[in-house]
Protein backbone atom coordinates (compact mmCIF):
# COMPACT_ATOMS: atom_id res chain seq x y z
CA UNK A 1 87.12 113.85 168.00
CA UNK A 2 89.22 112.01 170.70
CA UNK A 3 86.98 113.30 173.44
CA UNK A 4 83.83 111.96 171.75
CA UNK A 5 85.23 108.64 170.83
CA UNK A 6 85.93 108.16 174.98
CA UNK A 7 82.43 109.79 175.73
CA UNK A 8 80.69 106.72 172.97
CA UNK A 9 83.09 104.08 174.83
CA UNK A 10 81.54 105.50 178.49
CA UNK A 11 78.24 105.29 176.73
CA UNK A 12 77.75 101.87 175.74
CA UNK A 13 79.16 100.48 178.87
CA UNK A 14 77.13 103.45 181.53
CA UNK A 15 75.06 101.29 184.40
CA UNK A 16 73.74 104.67 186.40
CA UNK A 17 72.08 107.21 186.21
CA UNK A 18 74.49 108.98 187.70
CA UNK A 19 76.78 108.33 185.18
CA UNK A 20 74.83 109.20 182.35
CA UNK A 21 74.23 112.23 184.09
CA UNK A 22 77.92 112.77 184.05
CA UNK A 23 78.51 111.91 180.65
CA UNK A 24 75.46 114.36 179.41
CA UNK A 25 77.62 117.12 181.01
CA UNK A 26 80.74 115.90 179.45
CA UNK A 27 79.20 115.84 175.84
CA UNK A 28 77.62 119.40 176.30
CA UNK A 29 80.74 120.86 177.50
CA UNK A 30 83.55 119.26 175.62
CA UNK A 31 81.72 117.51 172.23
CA UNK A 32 78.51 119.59 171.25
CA UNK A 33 78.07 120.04 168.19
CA UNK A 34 75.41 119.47 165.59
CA UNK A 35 77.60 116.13 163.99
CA UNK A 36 78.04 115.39 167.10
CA UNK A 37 74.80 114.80 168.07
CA UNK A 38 73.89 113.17 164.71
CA UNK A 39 76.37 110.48 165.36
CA UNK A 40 75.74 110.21 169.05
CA UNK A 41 71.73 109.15 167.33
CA UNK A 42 73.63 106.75 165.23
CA UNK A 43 75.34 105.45 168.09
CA UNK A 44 72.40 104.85 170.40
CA UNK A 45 70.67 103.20 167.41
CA UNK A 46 73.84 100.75 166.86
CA UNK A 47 74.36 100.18 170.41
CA UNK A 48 74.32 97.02 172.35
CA UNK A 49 71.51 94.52 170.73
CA UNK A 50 70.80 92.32 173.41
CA UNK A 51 71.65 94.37 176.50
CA UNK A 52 68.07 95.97 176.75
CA UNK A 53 68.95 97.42 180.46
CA UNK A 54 70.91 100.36 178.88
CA UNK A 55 67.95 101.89 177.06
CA UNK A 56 67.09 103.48 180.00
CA UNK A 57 70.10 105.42 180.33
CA UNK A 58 70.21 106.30 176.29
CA UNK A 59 66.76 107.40 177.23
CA UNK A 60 68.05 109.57 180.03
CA UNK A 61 70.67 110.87 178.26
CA UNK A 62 68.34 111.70 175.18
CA UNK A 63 66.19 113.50 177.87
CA UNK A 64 68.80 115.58 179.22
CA UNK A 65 70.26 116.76 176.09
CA UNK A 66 66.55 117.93 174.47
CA UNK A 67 66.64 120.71 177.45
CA UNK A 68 68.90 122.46 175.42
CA UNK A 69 68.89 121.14 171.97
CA UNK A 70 65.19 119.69 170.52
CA UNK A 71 67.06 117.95 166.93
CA UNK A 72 68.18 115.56 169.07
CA UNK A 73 64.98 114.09 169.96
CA UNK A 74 63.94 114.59 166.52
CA UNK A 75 66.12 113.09 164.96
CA UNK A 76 66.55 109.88 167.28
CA UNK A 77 61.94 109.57 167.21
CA UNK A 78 62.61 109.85 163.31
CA UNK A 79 65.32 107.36 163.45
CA UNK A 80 63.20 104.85 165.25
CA UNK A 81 59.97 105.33 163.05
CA UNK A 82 62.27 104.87 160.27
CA UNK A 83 63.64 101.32 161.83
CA UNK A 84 60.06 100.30 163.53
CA UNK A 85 58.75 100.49 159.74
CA UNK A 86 61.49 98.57 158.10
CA UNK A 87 61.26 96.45 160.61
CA UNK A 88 57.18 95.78 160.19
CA UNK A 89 58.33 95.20 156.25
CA UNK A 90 60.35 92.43 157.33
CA UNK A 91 59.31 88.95 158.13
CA UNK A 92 57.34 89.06 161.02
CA UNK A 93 59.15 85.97 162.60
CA UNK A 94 62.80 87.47 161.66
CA UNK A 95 64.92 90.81 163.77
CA UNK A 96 62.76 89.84 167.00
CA UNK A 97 65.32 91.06 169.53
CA UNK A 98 66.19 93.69 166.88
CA UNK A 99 62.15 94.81 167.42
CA UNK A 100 61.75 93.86 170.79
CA UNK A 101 64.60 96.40 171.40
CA UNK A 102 63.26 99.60 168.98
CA UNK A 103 59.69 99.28 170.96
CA UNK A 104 61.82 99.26 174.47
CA UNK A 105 63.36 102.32 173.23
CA UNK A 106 60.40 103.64 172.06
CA UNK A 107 58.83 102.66 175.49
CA UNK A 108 61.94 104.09 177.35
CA UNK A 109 61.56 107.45 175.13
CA UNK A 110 58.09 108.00 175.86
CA UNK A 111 58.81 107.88 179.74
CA UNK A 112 59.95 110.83 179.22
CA UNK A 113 57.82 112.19 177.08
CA UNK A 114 60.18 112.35 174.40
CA UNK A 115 58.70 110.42 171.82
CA UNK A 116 55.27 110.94 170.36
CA UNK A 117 52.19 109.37 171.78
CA UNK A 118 50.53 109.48 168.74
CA UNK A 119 53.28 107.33 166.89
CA UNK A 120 53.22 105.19 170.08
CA UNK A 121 49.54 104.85 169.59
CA UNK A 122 49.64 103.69 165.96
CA UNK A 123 52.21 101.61 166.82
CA UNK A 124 50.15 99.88 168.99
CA UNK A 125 47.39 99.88 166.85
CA UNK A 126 49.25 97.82 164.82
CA UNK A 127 50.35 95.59 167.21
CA UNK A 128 47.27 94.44 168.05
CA UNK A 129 45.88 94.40 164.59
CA UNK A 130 48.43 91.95 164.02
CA UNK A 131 47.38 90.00 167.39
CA UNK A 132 44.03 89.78 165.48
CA UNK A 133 45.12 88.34 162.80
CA UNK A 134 47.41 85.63 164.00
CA UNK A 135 44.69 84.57 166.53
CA UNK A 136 41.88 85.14 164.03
């Protein structure tokens, strides 16, 4: 558990790619393992709220990792439908950095074709029925 708690501290604080690329080896090697992973998913999704410039690399590192093992994508897309939609219950003028960062995500995800175009799409959709509606 030591080696994972060092590999979530190089996480939240990575600035290359390089580094993530680094890191990705170090997890598969040293921490792999199915709770792993489910708490690395946990991590991303608790990870820095304002610093949008490291969803790239959590996006790169989510890439990486679903060569070998596809729950991990799964489970990070579910994870993010999950907080898009209690987000959309919420007040629509309260959590806006909180949504502006699941859509970059989400954005940063499907880059790499991880996540879903057709849960991007609806997202949209809904975007812009809202759009509609405020200008309406």
């Amino acid at each position: 558990m030591k080696n994972y708690d060092l590999l979530v501290q190089k996480i939240i604080k990575v600035d290359s790619k390089e580094l993530i690329d680094e890191i990705t080896i170090d997890f598969l090697n040293k921490v792999n393992s199915v709770k792993n992973r489910k708490a690395m998913v946990r991590c991303m999704l608790r990870g820095s709220r304002t610093n949008y410039a490291i969803l790239k690399y959590f996006a790169r590192f989510t890439a990486n990792i679903n060569q070998y093992f596809k729950d991990y994508s799964q489970d990070l897309n579910q994870a993010l439908i999950d907080e898009y939609n209690i987000l959309q219950k919420d007040d629509k003028l309260t959590n806006i950095d909180e949504r502006m960062r699941n859509i970059r995500f989400i954005c940063e995800l499907l880059k790499f074709d991880i996540y879903p175009m057709t849960h991007f799409l609806e997202i949209l959709k809904k975007y812009i029925f809202n759009l509609f509606i405020i200008i309406g």
